[in-house]
PDB file of N, CA and C in Angstrom:
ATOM      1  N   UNK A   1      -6.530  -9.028  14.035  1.00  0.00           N
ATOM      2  CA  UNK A   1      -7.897  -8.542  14.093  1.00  0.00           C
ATOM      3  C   UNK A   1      -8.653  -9.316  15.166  1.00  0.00           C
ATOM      4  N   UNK A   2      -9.770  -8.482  15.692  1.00  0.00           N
ATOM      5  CA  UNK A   2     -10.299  -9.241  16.536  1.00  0.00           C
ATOM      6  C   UNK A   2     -11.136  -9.872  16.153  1.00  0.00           C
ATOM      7  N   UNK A   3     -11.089 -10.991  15.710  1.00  0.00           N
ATOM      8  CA  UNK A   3     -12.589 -12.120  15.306  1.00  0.00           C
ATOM      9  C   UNK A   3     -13.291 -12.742  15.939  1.00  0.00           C
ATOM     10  N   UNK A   4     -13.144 -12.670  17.521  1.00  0.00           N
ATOM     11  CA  UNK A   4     -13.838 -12.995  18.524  1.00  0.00           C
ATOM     12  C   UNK A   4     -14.733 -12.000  18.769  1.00  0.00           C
ATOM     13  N   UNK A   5     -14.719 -10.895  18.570  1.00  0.00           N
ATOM     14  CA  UNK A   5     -15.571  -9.260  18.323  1.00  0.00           C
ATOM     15  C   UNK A   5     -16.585 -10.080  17.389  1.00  0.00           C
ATOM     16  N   UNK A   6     -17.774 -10.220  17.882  1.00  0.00           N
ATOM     17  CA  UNK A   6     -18.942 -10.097  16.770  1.00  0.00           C
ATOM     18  C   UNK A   6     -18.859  -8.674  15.778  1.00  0.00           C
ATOM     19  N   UNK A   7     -19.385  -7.477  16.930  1.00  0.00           N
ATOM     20  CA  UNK A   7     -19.349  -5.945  16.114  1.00  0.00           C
ATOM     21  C   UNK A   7     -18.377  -5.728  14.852  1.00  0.00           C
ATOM     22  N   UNK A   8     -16.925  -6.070  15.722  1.00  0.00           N
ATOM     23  CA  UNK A   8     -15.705  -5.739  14.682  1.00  0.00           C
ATOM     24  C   UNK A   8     -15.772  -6.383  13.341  1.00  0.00           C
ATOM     25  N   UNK A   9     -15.741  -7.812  13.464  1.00  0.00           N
ATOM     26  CA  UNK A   9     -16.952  -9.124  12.372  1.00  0.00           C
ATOM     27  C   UNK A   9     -17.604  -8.491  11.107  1.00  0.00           C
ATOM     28  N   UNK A  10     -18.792  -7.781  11.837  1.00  0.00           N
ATOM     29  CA  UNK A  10     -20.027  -7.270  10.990  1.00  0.00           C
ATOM     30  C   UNK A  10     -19.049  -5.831  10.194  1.00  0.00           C
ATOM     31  N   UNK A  11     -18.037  -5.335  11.427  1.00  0.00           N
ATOM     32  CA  UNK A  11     -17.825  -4.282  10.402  1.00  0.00           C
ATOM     33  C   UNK A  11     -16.414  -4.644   8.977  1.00  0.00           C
ATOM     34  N   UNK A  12     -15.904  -5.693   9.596  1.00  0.00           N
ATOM     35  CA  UNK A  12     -15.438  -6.312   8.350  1.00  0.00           C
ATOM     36  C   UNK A  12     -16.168  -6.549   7.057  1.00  0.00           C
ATOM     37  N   UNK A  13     -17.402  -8.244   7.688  1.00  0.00           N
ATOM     38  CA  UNK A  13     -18.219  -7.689   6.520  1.00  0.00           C
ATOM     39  C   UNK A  13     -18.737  -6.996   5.863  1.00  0.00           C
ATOM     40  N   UNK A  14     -19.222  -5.883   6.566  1.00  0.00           N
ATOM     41  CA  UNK A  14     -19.561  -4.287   5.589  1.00  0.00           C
ATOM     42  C   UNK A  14     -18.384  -4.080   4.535  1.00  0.00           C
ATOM     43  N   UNK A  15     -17.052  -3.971   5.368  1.00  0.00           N
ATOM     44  CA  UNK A  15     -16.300  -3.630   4.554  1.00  0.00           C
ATOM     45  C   UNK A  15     -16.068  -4.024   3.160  1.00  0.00           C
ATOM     46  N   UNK A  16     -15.912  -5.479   3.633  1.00  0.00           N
ATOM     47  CA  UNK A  16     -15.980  -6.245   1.985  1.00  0.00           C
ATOM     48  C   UNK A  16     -16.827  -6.216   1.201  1.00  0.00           C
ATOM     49  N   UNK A  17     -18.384  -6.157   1.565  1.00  0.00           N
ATOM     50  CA  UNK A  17     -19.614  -6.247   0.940  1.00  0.00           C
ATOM     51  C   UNK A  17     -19.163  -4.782   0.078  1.00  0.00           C
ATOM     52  N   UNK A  18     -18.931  -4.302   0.477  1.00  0.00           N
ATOM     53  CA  UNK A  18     -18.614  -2.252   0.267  1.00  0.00           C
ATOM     54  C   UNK A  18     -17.300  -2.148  -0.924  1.00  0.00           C
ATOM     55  N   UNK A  19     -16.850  -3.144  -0.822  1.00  0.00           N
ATOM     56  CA  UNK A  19     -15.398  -3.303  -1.548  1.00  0.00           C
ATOM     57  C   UNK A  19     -15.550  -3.896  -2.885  1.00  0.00           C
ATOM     58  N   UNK A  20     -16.133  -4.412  -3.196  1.00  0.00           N
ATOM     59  CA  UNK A  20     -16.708  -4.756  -5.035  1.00  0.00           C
ATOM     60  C   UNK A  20     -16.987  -4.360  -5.659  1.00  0.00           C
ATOM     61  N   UNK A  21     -18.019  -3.581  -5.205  1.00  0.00           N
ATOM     62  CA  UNK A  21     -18.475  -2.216  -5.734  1.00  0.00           C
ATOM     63  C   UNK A  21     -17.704  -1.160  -6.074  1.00  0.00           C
ATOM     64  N   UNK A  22     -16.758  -1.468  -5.248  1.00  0.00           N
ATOM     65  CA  UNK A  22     -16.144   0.086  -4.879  1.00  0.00           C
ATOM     66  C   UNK A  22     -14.709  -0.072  -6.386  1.00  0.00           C
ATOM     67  N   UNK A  23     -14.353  -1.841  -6.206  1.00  0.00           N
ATOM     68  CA  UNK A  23     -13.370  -1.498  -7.437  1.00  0.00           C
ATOM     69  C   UNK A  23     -14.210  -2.063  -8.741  1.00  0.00           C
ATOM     70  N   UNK A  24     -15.569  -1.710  -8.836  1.00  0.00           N
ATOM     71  CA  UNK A  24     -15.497  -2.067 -10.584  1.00  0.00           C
ATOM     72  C   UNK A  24     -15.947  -0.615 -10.507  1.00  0.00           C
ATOM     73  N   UNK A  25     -16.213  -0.017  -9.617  1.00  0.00           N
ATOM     74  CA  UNK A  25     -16.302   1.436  -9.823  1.00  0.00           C
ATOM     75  C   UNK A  25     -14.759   2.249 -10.078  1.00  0.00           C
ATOM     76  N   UNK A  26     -13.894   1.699  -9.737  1.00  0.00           N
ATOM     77  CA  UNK A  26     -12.683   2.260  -9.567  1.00  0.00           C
ATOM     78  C   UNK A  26     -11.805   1.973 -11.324  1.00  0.00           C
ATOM     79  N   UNK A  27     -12.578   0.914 -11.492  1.00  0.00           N
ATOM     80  CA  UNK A  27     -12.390   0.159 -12.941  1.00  0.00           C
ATOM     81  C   UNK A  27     -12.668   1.165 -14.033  1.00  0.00           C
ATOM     82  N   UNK A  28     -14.232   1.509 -13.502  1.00  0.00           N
ATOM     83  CA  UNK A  28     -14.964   2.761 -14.756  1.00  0.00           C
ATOM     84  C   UNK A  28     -13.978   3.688 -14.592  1.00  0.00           C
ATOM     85  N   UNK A  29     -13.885   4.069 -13.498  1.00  0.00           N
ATOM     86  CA  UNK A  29     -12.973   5.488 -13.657  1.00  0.00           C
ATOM     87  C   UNK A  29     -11.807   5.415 -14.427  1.00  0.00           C
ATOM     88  N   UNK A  30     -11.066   4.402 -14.092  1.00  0.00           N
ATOM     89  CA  UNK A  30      -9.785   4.157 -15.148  1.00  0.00           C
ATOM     90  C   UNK A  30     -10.287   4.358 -16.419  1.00  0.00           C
ATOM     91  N   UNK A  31     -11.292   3.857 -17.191  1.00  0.00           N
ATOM     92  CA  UNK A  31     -11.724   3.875 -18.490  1.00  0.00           C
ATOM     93  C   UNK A  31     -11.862   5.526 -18.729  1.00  0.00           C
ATOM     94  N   UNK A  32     -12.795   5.758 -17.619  1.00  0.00           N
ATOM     95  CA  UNK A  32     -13.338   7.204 -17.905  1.00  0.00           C
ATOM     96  C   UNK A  32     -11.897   8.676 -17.758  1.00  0.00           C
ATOM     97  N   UNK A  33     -10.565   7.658 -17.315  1.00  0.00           N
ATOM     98  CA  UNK A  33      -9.894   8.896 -17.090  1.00  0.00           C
ATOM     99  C   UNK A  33     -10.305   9.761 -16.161  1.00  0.00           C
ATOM    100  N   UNK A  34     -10.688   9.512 -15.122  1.00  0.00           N
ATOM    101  CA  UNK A  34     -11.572  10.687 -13.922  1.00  0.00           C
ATOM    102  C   UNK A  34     -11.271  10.425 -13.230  1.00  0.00           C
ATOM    103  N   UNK A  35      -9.310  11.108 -12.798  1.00  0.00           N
ATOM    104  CA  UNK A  35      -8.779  10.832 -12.053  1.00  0.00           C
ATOM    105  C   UNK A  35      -8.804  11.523 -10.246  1.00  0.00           C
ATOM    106  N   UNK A  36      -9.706  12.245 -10.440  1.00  0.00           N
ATOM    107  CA  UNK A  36     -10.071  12.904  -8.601  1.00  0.00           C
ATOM    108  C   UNK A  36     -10.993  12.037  -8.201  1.00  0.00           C
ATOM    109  N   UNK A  37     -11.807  11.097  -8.967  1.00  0.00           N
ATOM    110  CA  UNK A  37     -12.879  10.334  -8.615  1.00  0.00           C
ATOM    111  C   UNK A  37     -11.837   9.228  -8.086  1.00  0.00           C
ATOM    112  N   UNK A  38     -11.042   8.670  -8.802  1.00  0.00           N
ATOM    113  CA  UNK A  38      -9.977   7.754  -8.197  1.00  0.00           C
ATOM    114  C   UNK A  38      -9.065   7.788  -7.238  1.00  0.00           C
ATOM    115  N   UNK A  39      -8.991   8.907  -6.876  1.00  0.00           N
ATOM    116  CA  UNK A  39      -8.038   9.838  -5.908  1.00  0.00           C
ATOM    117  C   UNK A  39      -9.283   9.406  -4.329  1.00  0.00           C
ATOM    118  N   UNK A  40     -10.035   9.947  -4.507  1.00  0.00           N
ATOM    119  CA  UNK A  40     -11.326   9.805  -3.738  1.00  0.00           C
ATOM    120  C   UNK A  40     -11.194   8.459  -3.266  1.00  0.00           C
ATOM    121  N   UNK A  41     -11.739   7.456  -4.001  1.00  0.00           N
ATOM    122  CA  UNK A  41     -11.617   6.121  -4.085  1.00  0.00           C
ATOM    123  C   UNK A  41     -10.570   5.244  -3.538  1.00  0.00           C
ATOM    124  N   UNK A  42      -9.262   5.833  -4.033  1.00  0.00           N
ATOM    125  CA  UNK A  42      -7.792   5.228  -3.117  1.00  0.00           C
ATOM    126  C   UNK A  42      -7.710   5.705  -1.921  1.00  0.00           C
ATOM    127  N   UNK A  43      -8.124   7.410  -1.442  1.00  0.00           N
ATOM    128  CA  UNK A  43      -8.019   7.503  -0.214  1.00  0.00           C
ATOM    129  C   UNK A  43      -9.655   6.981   1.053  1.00  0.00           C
ATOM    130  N   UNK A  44     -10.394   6.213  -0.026  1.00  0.00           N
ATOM    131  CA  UNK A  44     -11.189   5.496   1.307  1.00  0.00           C
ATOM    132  C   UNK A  44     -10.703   4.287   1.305  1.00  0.00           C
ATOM    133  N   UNK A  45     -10.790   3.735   0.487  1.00  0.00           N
ATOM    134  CA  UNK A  45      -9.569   2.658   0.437  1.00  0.00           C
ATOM    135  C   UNK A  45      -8.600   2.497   1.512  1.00  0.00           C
ATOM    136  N   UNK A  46      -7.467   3.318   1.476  1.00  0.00           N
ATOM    137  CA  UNK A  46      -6.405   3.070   2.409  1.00  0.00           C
ATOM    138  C   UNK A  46      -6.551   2.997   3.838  1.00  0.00           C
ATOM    139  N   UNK A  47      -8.036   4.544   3.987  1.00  0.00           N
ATOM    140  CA  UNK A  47      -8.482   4.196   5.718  1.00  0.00           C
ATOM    141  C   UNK A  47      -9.110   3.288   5.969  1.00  0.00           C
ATOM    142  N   UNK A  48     -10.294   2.957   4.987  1.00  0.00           N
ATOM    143  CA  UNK A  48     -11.228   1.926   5.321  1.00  0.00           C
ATOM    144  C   UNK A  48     -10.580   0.546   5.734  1.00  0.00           C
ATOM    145  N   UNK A  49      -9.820   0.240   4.450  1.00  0.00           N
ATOM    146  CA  UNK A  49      -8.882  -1.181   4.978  1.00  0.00           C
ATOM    147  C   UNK A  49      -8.158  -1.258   6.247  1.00  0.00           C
ATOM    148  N   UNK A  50      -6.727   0.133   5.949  1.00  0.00           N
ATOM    149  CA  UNK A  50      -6.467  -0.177   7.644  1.00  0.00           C
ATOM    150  C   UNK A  50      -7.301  -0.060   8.945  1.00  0.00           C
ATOM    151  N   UNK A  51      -8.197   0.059   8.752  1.00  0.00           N
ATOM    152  CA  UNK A  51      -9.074   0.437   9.901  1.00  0.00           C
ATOM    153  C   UNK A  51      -9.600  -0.671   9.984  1.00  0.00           C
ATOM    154  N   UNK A  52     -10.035  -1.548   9.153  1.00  0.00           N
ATOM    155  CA  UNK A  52     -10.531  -3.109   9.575  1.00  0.00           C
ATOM    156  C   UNK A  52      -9.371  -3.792   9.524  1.00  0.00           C
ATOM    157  N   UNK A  53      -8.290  -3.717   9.790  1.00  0.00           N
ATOM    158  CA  UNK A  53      -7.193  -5.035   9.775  1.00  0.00           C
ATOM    159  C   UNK A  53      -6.247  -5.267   8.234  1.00  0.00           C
ATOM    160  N   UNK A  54      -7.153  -4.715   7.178  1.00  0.00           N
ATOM    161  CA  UNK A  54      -6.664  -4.584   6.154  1.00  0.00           C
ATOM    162  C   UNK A  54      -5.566  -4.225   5.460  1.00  0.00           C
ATOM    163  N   UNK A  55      -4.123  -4.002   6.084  1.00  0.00           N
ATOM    164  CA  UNK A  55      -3.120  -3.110   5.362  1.00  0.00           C
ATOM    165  C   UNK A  55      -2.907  -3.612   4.125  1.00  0.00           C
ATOM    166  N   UNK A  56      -2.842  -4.505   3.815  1.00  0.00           N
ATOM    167  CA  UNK A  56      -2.045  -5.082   2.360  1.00  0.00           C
ATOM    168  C   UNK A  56      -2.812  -3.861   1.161  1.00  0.00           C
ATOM    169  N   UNK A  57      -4.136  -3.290   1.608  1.00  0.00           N
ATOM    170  CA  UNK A  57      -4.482  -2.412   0.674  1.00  0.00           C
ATOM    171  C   UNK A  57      -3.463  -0.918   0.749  1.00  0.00           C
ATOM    172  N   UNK A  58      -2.943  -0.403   1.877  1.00  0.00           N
ATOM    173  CA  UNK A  58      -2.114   0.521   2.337  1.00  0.00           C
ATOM    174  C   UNK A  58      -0.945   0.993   0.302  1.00  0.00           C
ATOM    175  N   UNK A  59      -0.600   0.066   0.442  1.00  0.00           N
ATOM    176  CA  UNK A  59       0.722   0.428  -0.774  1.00  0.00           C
ATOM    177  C   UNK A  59      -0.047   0.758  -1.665  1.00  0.00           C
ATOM    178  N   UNK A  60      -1.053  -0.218  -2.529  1.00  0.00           N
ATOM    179  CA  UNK A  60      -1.410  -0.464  -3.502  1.00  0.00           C
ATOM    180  C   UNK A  60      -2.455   1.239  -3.760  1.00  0.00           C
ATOM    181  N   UNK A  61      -3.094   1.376  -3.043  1.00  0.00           N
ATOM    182  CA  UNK A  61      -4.329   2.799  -2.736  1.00  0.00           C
ATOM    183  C   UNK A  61      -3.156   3.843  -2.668  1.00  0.00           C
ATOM    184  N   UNK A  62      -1.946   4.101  -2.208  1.00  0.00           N
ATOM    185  CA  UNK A  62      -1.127   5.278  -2.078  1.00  0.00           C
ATOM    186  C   UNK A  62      -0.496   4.946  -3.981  1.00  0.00           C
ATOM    187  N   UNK A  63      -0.434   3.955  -4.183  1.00  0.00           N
ATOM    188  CA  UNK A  63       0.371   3.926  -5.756  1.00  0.00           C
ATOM    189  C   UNK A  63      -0.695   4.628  -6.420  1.00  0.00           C
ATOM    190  N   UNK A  64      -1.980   3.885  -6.385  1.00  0.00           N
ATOM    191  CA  UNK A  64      -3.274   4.699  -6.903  1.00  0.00           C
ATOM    192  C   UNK A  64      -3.388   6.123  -7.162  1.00  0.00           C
ATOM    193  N   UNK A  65      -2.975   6.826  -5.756  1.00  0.00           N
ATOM    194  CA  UNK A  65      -3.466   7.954  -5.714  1.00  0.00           C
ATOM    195  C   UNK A  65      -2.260   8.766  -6.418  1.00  0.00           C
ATOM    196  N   UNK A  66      -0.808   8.242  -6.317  1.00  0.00           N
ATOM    197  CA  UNK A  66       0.426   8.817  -7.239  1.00  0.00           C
ATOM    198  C   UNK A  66       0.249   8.864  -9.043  1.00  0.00           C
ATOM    199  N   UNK A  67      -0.646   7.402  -9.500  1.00  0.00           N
ATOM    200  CA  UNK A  67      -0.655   7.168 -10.558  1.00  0.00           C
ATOM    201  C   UNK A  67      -1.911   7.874 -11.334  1.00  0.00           C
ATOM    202  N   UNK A  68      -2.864   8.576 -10.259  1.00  0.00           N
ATOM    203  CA  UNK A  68      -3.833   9.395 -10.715  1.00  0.00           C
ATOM    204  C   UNK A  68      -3.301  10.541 -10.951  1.00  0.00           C
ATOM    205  N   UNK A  69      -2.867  11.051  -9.590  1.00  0.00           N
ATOM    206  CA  UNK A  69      -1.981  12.278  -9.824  1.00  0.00           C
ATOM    207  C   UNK A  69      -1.228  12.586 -11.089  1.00  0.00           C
ATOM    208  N   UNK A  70      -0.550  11.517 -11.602  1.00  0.00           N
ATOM    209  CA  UNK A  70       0.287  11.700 -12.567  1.00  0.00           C
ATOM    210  C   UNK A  70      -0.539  11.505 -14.017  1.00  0.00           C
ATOM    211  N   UNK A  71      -1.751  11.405 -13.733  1.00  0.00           N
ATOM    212  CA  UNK A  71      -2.543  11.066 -15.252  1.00  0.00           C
ATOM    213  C   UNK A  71      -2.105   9.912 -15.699  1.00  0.00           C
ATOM    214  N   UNK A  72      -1.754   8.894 -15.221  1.00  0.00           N
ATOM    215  CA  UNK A  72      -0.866   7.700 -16.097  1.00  0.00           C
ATOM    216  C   UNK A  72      -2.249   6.552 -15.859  1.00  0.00           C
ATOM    217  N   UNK A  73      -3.247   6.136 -16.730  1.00  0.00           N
ATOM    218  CA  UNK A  73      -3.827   4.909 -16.630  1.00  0.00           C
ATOM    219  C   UNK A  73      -3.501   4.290 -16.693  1.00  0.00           C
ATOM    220  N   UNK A  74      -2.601   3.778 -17.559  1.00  0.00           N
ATOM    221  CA  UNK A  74      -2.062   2.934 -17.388  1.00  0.00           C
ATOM    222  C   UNK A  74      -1.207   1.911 -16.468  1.00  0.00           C
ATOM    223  N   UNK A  75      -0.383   2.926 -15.472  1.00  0.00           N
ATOM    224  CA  UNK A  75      -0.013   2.726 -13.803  1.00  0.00           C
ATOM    225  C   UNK A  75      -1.574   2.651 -13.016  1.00  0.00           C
ATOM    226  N   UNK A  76      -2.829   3.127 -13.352  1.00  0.00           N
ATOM    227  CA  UNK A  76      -4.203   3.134 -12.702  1.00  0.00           C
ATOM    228  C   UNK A  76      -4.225   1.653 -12.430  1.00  0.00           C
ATOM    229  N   UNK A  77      -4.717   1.359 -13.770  1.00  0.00           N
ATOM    230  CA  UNK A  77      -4.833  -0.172 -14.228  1.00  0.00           C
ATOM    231  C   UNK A  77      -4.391  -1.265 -13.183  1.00  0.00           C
ATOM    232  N   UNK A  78      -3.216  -0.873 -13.590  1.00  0.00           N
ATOM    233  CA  UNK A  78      -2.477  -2.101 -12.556  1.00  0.00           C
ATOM    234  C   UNK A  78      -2.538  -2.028 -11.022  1.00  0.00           C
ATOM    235  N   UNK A  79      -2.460  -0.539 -10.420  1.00  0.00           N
ATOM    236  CA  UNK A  79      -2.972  -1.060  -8.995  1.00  0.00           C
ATOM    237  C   UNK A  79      -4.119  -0.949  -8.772  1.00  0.00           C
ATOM    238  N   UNK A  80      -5.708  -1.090  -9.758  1.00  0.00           N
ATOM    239  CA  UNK A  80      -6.801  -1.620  -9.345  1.00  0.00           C
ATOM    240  C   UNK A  80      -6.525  -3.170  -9.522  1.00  0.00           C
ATOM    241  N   UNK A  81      -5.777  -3.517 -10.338  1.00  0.00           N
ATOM    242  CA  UNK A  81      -5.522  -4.882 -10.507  1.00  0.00           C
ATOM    243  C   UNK A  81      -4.850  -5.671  -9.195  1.00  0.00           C
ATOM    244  N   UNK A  82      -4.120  -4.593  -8.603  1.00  0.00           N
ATOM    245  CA  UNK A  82      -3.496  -5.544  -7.303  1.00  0.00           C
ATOM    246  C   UNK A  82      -4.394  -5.345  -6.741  1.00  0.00           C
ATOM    247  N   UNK A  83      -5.004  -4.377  -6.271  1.00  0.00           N
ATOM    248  CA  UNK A  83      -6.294  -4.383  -5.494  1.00  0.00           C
ATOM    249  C   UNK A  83      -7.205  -5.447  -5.162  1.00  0.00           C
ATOM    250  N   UNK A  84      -7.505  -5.628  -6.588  1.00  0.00           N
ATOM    251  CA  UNK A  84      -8.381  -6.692  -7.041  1.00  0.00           C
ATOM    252  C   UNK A  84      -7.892  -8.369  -6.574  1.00  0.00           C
ATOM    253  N   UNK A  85      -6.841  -8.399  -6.490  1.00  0.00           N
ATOM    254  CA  UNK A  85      -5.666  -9.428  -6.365  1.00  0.00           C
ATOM    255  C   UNK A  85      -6.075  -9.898  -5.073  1.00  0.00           C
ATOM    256  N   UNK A  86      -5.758  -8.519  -4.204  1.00  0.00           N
ATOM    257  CA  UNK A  86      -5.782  -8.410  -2.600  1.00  0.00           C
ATOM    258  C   UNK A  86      -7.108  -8.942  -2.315  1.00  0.00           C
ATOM    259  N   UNK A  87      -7.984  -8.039  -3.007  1.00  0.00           N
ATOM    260  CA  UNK A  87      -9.389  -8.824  -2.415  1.00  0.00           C
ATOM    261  C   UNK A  87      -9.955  -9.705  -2.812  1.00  0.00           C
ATOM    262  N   UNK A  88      -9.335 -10.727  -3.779  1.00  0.00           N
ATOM    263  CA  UNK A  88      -9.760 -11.949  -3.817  1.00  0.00           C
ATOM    264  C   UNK A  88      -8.852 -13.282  -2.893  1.00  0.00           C
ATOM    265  N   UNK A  89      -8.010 -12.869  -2.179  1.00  0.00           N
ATOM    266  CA  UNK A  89      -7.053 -12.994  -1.320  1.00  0.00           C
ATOM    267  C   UNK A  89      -7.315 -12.958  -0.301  1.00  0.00           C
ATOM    268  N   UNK A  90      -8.572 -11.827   0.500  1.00  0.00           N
ATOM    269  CA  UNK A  90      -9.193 -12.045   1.909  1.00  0.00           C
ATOM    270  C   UNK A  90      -9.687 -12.985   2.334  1.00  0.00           C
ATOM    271  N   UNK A  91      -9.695 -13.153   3.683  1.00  0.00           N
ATOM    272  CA  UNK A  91      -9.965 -14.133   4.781  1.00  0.00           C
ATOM    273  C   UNK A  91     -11.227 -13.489   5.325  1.00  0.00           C
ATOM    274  N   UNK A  92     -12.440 -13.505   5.201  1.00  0.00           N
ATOM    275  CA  UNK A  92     -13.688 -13.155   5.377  1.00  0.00           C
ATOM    276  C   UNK A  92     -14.699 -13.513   6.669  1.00  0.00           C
ATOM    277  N   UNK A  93     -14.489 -12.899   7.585  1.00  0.00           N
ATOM    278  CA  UNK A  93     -15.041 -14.092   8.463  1.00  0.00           C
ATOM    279  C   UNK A  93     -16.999 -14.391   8.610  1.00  0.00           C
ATOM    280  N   UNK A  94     -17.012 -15.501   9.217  1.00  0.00           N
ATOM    281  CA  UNK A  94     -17.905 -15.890   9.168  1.00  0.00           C
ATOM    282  C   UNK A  94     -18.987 -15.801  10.466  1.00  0.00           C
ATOM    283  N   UNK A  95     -20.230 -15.101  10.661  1.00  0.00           N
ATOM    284  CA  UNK A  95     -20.856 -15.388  11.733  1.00  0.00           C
ATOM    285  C   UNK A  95     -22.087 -16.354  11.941  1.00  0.00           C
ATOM    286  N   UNK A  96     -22.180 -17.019  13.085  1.00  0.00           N
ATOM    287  CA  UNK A  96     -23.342 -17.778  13.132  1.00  0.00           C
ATOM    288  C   UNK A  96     -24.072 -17.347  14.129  1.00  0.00           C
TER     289      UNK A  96
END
């Protein structure tokens, strides 16, 4: 990634700022069983991340969108959980 990019930077941070939200929302849905809302959710997921540098979200958002498909919360569960994994795992950068 380019971290010498101020712009690219800020749009990282968006990203992440955007990304917390996005999985305790992804959380409700598991509860709620509202699996096109999660479908939704894994596929911004997968672009949004790779598009900032992000792949490690790539597997985990395509399992998502298989384990919605298939109605299985229980498979849900666990890859919001890697998710969750991943993004407490980022390298965040910092501007001054």
């Amino acid at each position: 990634m380019p971290l010498d990019d101020r712009e690219f930077c800020e749009i990282i941070i968006d990203f992440v700022r955007r990304l917390d939200p996005q999985i305790a929302e992804m959380r409700r849905l598991v509860t709620a069983s509202a699996t096109n809302e999660l479908i939704e959710l894994a596929h911004w997921l997968k672009g949004a991340g790779g598009t900032v540098g992000y792949s490690e979200f790539t597997s985990p958002s395509s399992a998502l969108v298989d384990a919605a498909r298939s109605g299985s919360m229980t498979e849900c569960e666990k890859c919001v959980d890697a998710i969750a994994s991943i993004r407490q795992r980022l390298v965040v950068p910092v501007l001054e």
